[in-house]
Protein backbone atom coordinates (compact mmCIF):
# COMPACT_ATOMS: atom_id res chain seq x y z
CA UNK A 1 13.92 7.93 -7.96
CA UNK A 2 13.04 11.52 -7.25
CA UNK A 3 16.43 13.68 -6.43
CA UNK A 4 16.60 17.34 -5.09
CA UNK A 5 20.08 19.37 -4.82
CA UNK A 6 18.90 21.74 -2.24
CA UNK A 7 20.67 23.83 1.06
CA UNK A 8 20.85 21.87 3.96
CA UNK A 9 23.15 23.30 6.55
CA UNK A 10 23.67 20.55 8.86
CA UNK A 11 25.28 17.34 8.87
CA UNK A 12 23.30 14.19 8.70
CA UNK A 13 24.00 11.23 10.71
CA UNK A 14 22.50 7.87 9.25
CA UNK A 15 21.52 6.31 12.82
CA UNK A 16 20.39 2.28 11.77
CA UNK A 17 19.43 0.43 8.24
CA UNK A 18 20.15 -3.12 9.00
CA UNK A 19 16.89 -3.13 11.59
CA UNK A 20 14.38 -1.58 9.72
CA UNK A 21 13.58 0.95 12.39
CA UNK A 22 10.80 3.39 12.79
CA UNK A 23 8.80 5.35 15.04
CA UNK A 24 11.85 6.32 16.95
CA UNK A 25 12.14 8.31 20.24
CA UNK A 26 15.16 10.33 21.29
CA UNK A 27 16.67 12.15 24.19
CA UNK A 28 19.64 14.02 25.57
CA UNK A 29 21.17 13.21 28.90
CA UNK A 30 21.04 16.66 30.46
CA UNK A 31 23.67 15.89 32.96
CA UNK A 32 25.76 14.69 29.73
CA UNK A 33 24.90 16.01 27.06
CA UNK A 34 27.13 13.87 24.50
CA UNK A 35 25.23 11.01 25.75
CA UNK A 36 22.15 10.23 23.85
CA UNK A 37 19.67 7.40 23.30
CA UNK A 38 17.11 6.44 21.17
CA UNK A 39 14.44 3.80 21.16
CA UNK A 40 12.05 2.58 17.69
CA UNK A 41 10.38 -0.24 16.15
CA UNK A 42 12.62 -2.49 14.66
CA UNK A 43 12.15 -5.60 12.06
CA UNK A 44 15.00 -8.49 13.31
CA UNK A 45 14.90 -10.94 11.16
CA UNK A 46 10.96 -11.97 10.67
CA UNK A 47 9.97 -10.72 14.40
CA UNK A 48 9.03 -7.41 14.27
CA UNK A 49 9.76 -5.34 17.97
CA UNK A 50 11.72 -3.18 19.76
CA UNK A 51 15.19 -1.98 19.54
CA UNK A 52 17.50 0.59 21.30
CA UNK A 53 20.37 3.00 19.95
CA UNK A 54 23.15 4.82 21.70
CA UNK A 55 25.72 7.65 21.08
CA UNK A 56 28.52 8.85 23.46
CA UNK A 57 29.66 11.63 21.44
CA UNK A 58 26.60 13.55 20.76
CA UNK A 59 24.89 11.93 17.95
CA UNK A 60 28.31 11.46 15.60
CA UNK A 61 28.28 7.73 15.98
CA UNK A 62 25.87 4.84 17.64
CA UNK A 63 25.88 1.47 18.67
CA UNK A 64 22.39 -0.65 17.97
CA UNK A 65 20.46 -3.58 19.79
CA UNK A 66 17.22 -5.14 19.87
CA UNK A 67 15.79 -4.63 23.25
CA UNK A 68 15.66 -8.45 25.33
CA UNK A 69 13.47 -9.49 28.15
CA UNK A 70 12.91 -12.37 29.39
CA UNK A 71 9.98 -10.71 31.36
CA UNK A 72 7.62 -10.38 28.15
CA UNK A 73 8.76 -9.17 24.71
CA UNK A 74 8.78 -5.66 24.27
CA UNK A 75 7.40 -5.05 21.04
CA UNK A 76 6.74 -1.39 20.14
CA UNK A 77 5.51 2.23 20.86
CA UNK A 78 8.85 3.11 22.34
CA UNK A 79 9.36 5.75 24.09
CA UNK A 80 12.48 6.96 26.19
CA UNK A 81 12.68 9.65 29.35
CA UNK A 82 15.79 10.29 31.41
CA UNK A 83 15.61 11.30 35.11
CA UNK A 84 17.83 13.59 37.15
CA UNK A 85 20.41 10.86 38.02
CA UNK A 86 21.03 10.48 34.35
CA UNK A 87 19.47 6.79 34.18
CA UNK A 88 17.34 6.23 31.30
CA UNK A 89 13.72 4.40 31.09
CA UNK A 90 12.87 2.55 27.90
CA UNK A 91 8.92 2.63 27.71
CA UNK A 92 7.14 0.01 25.23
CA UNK A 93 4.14 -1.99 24.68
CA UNK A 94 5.06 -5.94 25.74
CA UNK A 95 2.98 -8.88 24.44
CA UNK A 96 0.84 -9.02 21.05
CA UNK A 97 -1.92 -6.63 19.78
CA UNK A 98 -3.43 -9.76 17.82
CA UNK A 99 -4.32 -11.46 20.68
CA UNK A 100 -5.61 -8.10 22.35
CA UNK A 101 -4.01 -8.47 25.61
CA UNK A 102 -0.56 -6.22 25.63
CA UNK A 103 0.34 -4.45 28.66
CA UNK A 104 3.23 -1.89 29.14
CA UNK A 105 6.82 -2.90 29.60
CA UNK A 106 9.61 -0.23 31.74
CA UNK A 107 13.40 -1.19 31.45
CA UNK A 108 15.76 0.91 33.15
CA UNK A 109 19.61 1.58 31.81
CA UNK A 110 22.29 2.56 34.58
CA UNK A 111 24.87 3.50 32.21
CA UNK A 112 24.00 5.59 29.28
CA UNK A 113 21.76 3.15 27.27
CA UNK A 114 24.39 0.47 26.82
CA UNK A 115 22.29 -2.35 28.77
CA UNK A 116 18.68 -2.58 30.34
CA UNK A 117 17.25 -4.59 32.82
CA UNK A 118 14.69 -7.02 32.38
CA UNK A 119 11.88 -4.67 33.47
CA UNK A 120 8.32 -4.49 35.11
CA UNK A 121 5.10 -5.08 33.67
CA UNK A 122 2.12 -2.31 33.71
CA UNK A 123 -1.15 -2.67 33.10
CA UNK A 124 -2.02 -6.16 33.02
CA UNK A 125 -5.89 -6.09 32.72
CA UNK A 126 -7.75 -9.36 31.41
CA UNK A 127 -8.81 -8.99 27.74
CA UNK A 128 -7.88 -4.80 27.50
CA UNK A 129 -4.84 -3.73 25.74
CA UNK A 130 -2.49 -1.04 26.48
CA UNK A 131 -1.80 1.48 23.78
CA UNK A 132 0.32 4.83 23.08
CA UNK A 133 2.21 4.98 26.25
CA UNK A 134 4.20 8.36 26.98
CA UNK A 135 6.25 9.76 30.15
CA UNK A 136 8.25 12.26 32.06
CA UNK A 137 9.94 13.10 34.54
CA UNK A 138 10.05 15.63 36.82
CA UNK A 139 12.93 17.83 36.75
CA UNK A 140 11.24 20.61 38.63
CA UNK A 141 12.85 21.47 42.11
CA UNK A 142 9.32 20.61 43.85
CA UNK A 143 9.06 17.81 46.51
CA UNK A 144 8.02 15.95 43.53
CA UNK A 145 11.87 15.62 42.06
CA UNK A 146 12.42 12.76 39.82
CA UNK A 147 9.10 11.39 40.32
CA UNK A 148 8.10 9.37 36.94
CA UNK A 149 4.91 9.33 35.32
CA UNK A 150 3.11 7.50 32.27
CA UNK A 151 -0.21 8.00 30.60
CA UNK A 152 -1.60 6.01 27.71
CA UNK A 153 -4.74 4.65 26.30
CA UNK A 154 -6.55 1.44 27.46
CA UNK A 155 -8.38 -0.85 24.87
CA UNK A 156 -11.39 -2.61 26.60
CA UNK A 157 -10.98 -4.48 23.45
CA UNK A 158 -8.75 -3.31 20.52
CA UNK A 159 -10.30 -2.23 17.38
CA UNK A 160 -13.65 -3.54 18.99
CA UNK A 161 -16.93 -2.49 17.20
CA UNK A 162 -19.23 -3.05 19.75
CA UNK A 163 -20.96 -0.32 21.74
CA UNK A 164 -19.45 -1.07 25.29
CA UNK A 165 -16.22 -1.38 23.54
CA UNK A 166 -14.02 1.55 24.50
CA UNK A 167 -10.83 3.68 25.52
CA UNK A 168 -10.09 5.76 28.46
CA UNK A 169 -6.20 7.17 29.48
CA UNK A 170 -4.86 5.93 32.38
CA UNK A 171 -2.02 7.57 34.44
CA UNK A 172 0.89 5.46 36.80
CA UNK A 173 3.69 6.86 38.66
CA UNK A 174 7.14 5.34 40.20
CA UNK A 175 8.09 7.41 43.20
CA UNK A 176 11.36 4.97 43.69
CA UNK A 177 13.25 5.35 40.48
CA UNK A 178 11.30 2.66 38.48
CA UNK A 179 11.24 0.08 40.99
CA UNK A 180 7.22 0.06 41.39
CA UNK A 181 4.32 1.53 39.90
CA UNK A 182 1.37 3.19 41.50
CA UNK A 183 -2.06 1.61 40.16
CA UNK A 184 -3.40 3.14 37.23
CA UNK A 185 -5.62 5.63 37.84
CA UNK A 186 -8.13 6.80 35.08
CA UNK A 187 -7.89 10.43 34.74
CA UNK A 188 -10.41 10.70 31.42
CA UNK A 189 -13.79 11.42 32.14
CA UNK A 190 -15.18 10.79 28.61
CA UNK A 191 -14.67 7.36 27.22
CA UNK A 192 -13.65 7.18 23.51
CA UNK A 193 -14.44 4.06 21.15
CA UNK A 194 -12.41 1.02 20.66
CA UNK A 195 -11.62 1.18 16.45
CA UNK A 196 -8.29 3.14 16.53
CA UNK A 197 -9.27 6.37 14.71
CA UNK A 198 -10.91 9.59 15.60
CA UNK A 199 -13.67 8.55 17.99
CA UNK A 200 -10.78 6.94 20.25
CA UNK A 201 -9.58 9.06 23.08
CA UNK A 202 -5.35 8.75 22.11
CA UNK A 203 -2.43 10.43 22.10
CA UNK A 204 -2.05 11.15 25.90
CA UNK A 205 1.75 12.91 26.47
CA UNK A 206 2.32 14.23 29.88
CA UNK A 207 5.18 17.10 31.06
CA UNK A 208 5.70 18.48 34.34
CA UNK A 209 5.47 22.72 35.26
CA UNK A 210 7.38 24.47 37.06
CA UNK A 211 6.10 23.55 40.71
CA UNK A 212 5.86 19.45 39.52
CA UNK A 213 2.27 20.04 38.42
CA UNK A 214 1.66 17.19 35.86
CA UNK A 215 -0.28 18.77 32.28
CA UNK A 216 -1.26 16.08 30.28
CA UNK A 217 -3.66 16.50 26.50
CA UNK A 218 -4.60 13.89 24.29
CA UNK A 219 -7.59 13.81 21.11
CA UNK A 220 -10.48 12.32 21.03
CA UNK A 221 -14.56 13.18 20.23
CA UNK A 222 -16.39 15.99 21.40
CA UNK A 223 -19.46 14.74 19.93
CA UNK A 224 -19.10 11.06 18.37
CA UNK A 225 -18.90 11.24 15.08
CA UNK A 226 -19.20 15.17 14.34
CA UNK A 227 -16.78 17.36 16.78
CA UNK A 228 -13.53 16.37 17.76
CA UNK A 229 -10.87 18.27 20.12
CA UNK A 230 -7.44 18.17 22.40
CA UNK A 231 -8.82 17.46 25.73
CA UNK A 232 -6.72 18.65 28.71
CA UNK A 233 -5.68 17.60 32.41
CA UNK A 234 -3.46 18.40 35.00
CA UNK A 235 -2.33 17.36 38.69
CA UNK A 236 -1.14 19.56 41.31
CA UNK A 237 -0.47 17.39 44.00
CA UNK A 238 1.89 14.58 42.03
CA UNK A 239 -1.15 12.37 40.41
CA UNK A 240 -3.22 11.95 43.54
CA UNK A 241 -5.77 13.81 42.33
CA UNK A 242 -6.99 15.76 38.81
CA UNK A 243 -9.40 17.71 37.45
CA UNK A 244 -13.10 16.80 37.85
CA UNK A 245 -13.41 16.32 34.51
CA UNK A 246 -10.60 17.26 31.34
CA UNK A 247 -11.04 20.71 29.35
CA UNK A 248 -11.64 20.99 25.93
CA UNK A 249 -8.33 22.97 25.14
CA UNK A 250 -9.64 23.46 21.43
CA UNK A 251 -10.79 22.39 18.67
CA UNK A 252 -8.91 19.89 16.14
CA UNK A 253 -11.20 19.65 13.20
CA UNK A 254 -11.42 16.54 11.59
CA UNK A 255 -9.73 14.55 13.85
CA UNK A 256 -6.34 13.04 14.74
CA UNK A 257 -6.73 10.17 11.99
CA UNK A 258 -6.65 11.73 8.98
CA UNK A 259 -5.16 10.57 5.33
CA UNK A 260 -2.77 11.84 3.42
CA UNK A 261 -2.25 9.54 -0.41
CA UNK A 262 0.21 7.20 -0.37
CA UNK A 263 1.61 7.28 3.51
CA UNK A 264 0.29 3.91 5.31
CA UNK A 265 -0.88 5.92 8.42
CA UNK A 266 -1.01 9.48 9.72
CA UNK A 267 -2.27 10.71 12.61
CA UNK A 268 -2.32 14.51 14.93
CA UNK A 269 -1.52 13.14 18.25
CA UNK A 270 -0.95 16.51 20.57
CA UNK A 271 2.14 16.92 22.17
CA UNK A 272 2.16 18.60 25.53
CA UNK A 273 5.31 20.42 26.98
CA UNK A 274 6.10 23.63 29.63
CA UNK A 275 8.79 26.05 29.72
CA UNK A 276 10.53 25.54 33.11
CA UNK A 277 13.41 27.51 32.41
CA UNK A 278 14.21 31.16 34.04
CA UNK A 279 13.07 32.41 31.14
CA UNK A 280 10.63 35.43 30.17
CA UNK A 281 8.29 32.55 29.29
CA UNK A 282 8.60 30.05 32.68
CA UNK A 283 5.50 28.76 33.19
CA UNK A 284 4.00 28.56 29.90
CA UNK A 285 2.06 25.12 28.52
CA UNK A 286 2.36 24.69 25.05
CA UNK A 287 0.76 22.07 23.11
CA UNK A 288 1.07 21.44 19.76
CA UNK A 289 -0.55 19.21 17.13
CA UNK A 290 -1.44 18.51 13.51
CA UNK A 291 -5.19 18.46 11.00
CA UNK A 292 -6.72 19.39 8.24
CA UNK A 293 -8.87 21.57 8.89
CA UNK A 294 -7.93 23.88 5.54
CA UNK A 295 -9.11 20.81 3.44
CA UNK A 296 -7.76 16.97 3.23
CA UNK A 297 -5.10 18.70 0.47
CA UNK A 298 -3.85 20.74 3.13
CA UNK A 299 -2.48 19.51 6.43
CA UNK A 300 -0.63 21.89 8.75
CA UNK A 301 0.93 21.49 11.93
CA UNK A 302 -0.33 23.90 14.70
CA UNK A 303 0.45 25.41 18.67
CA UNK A 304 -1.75 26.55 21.43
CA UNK A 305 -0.59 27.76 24.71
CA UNK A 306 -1.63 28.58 28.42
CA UNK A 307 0.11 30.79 30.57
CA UNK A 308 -2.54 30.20 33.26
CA UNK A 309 -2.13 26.65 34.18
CA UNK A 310 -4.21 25.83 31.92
CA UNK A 311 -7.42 27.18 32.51
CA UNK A 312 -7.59 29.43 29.44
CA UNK A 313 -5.75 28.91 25.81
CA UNK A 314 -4.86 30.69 23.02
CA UNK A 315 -6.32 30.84 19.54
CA UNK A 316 -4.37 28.59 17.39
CA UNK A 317 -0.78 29.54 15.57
CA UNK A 318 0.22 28.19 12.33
CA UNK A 319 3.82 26.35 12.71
CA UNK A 320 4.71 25.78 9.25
CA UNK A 321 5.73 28.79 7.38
CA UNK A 322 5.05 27.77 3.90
CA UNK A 323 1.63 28.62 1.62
CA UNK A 324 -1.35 26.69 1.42
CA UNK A 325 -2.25 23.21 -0.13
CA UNK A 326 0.77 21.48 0.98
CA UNK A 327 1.05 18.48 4.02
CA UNK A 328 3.19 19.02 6.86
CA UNK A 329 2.70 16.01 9.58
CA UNK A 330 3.84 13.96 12.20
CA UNK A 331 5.07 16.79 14.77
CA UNK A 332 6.77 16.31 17.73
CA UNK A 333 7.87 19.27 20.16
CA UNK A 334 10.09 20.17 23.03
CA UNK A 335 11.44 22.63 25.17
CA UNK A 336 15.07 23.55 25.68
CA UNK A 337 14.64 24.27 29.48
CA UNK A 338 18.01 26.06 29.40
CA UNK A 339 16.10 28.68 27.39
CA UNK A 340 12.84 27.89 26.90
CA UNK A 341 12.76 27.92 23.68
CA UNK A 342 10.49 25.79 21.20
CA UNK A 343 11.47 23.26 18.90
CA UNK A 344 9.21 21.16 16.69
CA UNK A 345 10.30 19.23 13.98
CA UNK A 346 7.80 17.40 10.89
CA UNK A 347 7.71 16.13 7.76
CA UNK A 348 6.95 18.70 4.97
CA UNK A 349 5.81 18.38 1.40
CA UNK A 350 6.38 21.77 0.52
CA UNK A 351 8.01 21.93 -2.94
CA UNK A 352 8.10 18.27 -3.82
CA UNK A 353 6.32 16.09 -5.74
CA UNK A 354 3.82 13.51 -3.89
CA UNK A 355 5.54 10.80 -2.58
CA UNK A 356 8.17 12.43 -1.04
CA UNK A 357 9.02 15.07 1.91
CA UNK A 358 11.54 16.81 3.84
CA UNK A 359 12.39 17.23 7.38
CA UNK A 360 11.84 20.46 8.80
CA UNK A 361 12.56 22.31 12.36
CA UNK A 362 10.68 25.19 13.81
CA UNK A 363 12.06 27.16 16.08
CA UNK A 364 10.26 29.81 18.17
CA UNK A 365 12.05 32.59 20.93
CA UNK A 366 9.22 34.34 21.98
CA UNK A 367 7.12 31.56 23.75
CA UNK A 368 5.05 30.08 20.98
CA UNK A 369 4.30 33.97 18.95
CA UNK A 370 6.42 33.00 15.61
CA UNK A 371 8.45 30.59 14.28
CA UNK A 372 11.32 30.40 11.81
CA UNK A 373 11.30 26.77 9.73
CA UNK A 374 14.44 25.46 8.48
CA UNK A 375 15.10 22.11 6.33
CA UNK A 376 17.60 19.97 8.48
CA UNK A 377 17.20 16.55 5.93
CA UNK A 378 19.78 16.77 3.09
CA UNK A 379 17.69 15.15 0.76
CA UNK A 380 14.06 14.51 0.14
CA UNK A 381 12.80 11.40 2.05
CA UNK A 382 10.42 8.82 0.10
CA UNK A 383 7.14 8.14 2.29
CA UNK A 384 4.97 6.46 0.17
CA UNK A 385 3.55 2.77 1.06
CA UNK A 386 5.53 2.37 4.06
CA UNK A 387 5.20 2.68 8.09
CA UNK A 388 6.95 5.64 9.16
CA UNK A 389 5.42 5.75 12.68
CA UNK A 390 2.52 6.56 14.87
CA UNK A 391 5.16 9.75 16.11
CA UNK A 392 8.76 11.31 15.73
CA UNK A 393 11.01 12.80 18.10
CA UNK A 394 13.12 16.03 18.48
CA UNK A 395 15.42 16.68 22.06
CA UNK A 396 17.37 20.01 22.96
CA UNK A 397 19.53 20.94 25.99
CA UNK A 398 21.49 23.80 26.29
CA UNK A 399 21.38 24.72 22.46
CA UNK A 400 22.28 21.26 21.50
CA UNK A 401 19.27 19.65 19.22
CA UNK A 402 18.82 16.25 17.66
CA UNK A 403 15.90 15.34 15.81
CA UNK A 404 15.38 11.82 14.82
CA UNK A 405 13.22 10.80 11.54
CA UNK A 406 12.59 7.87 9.46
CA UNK A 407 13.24 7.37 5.50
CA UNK A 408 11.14 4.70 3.65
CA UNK A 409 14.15 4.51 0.88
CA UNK A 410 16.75 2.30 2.90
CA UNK A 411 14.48 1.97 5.71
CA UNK A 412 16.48 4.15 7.74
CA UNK A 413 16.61 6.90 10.82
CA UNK A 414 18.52 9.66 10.61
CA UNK A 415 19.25 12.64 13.10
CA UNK A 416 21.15 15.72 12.47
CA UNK A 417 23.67 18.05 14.21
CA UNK A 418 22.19 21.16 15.17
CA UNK A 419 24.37 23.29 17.50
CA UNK A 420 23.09 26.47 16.97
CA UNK A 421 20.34 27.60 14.79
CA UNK A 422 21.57 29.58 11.71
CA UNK A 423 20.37 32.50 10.49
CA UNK A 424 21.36 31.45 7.15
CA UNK A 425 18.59 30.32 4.89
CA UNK A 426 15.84 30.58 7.15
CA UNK A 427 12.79 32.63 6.00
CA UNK A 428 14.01 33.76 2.70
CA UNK A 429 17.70 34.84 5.11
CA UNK A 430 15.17 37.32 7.39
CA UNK A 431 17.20 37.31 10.71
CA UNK A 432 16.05 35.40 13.53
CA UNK A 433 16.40 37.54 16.51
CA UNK A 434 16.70 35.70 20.00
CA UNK A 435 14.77 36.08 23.30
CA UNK A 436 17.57 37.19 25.24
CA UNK A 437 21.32 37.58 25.38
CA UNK A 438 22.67 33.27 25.97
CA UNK A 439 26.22 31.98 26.19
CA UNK A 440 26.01 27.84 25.47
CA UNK A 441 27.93 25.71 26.80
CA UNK A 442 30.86 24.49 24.43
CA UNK A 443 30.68 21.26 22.53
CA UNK A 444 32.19 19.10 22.54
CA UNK A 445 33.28 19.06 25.41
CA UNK A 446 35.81 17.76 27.00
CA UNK A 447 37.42 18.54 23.63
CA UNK A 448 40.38 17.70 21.23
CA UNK A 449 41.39 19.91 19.77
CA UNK A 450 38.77 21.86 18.38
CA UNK A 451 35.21 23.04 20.08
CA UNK A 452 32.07 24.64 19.00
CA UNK A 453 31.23 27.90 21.11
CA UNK A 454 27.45 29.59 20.36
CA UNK A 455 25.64 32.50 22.26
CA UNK A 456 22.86 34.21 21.30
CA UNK A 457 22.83 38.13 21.29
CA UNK A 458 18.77 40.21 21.68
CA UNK A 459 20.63 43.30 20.80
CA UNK A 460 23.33 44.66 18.99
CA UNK A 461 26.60 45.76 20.98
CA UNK A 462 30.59 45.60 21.58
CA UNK A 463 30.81 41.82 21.83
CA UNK A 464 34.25 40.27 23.89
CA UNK A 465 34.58 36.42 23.57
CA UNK A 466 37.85 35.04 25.31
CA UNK A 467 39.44 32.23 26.44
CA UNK A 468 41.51 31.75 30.02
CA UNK A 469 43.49 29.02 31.77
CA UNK A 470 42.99 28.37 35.00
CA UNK A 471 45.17 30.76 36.51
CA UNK A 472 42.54 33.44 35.15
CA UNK A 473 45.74 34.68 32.16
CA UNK A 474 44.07 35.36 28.71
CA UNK A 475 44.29 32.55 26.07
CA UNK A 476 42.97 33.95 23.11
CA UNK A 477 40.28 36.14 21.55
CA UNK A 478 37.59 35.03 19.65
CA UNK A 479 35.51 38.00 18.90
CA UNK A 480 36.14 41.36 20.00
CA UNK A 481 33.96 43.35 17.88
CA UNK A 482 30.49 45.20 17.45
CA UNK A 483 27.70 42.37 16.73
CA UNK A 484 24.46 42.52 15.59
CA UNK A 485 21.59 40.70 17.05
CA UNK A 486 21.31 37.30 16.05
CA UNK A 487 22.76 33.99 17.09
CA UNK A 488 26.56 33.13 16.56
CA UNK A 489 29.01 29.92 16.33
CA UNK A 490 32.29 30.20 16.95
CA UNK A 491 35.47 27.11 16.72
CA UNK A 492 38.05 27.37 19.25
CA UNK A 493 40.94 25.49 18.46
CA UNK A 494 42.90 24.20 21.38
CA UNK A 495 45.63 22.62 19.12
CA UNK A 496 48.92 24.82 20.36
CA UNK A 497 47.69 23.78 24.14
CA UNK A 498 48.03 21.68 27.28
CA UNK A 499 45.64 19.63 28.33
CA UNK A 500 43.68 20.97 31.18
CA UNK A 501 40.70 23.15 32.38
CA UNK A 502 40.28 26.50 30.31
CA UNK A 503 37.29 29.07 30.55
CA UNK A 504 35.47 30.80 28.29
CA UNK A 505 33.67 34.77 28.89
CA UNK A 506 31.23 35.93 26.72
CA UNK A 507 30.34 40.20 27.82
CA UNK A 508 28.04 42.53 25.68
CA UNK A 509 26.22 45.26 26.70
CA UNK A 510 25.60 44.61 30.69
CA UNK A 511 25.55 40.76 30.09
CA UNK A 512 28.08 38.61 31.06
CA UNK A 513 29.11 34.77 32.03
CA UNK A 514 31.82 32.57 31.72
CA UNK A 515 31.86 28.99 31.09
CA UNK A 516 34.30 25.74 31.83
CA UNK A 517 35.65 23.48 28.97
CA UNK A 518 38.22 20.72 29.37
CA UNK A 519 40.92 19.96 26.63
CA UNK A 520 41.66 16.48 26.79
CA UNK A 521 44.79 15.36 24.67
């Protein structure tokens, strides 16, 4: 076996072993974030399917369960959204791709991901299968609040080779927190083939704006055969009606199925996603993706954006920060809407042999214009021969990101603990300067007896960090010094305290804000 001592500053959680899971979704519960759940493919016993993974303490420890139903059996593509109550939505193919007639499966958890109701069935159509289902919701302050909405690919026939065989994306909404589903409405103009590769229209992943329009881009052919792009839709009225007919955002050369040796499938789905936050950037549609158009030796892992709704785009942006002739794949991206910035995390073959490849997060603070890459595995993962998914997964609130990949070598997920992200080691130690001046909130939190406080500085200054009780007297100091730009972690130990509410004020130059914390003994 192929070993690498190499810097990895953050601590790796092994999530699940025992059920062979892959392919795995996560998400934070933005109302708490210590709450987290995660949904993949799983291998009980000889039944292969669907399986579901919580944490309460913000990705330190999880409990594990196939996902039941005595609806259908839900049996892969998972995918899982959370909506402004805090309820999460477990998304997943139900029934059997070999006997081409799956349809879509919703279960809805009421308390943090521990159990899931039985769920309701979408897109039961005859012979046609349902395939690559994603959601959201919308956490916009529009009329459309907590609306929920799913697009995915329909199969008249799956991997059909006949000429009327085909694939279009459909779209369905819930209105009523998951209790019923609008009809699905067909929102692709062009139809793709049926054989599950590059002529197939696939990959469909929709976000909401900052008014509760709906953006939605998935791949497919240009011109059969020859041309290939990320096509591009939206909805400004909350799925009643779309575009005439979807944009060609640009170009993905190639295709979405590509090869790379040894991994059993790859593929350049786009991912879709808008800054919502207050931030310099609110407003902005990013969409980011994965080809190889430098050469089937080099696959890279790329971003356009629209700050016009959508109607124009930008020229492409290399993610991955390394030089040519190395693979970087399976992306996934998302927004921190506390601060709109980017995250996208990948594998990444740079400096390793074949076989074999880290796990990498980008970060970008200036909407989409650069990106620092740091490794956040602490050792390289083996990928050759086996299944490692169709996607992966990365979710941030408030500062607080956890990524989620697979490892072929004990047939394992893994996330990692990423509270802030250091300066230290990133771009040969070039300093990564934030957007603009950010005080997180403290985690975790409630606390005992020690808690994590970050903020991120645009300039340098005097900075004052101190802690109060609640009768506003001065606890401690934490930093009372001149900073320079950059973003900073600091502990706070609350051991020498009562238990009770204390607050935290971050001031430099004319910024300033305070923040609660609990100390629970």
């Amino acid at each position: 076996m192929y070993s690498q001592n190499s810097f990895c500053q953050y601590q790796n959680i092994l999530i699940n072993s025992s059920l062979y899971p892959n392919e795995s979704s996560i998400i934070i519960n933005p109302i708490n974030i210590n709450n987290i759940v995660i949904g993949s493919n799983i291998r009980a016993s000889t039944n292969t399917g669907s399986g579901f993974f919580y944490s309460l303490n913000g990705g330190w420890n999880w409990n594990s369960s196939p996902l039941y139903s005595s609806v259908s059996s839900p049996c892969g593509d998972p995918v899982i959204i959370v909506d402004t109550s805090g309820y999460f939505y477990y998304i997943t193919l139900s029934g059997s791709e070999s006997d081409s007639t799956s349809c879509l499966q919703i279960l809805k958890s009421t308390n943090n991901g521990v159990n899931w109701n039985e769920g309701y069935l979408l897109g039961n159509n005859s012979r046609a299968l349902q395939d690559k289902p994603w959601g959201c919701v919308d956490w916009s302050n529009s009329i459309y609040r907590n609306n929920i909405y799913i697009t995915w690919t329909e199969f008249s026939f799956y991997h059909g080779y006949y000429p009327m065989d085909s694939t279009i994306i459909l779209f369905s909404k819930s209105t009523d927190a998951g209790q019923s589903w609008s009809q699905p409405l067909r929102i692709s103009k062009r139809k793709g083939d049926a054989r599950d590769s590059c002529n197939t229209v696939e990959g469909a992943v929709p976000c909401i704006g900052p008014n509760g329009e709906i953006y939605v881009s998935w791949s497919g052919p240009i011109i059969r055969n020859s041309q290939y792009g990320i096509f591009f839709n939206k909805s400004t009225d909350g799925g009643i009606t779309w575009l005439d007919s979807e944009k060609v955002a640009t170009f993905q050369p190639g295709g979405w199925d590509y090869i790379i040796h040894g991994i059993d499938r790859v593929n350049g789905f786009p991912i879709t996603a808008c800054d919502i936050s207050n931030g310099p950037y609110r407003g902005t549609i990013y969409i980011n993706f994965s080809d190889q158009r430098n050469g089937v030796t080099d696959t890279d892992v790329w971003l356009i954006k629209s700050t016009n709704g959508g109607t124009n785009w930008s020229s492409v942006k290399r993610v991955n920060d390394d030089a040519p002739g190395k693979h970087q794949f399976l992306c996934w991206m998302t927004v921190d809407q506390s601060t709109g910035y980017i995250y996208i995390v990948f594998y990444d073959e740079r400096n390793l042999p074949d076989y074999y490849a880290n796990f990498y997060l980008a970060r970008s603070t200036d909407g989409g214009e650069t990106f620092q890459n740091v490794k956040i595995s602490s050792s390289p993962l083996f990928v050759y021969g086996g299944f490692l998914g169709d996607y992966t997964s990365v979710s941030a609130v408030n500062g607080h990101i956890r990524p989620v990949w697979s490892n072929m070598t004990n047939h394992s997920i893994y996330t990692a603990i990423v509270d802030t992200f250091y300066t230290i080691g990133i771009n040969n130690n070039e300093e990564i300067i934030p957007g603009f001046f950010k005080l997180y909130q403290n985690y975790p939190n409630p606390f005992n007896p020690v808690t994590k406080i970050s903020y991120d500085l645009p300039k340098s200054g005097f900075v004052s960090l101190k802690v109060y009780d609640m009768l506003g007297r001065e606890v401690t100091t934490l930093v009372n010094e001149v900073k320079k730009e950059g973003s900073y972690l600091v502990d706070f130990d609350g051991s020498n305290l009562a238990s009770g509410v204390y607050f935290f004020k971050l001031k430099s130059n004319d910024f300033v804000d305070i923040k609660k914390m609990i100390l629970l003994k």
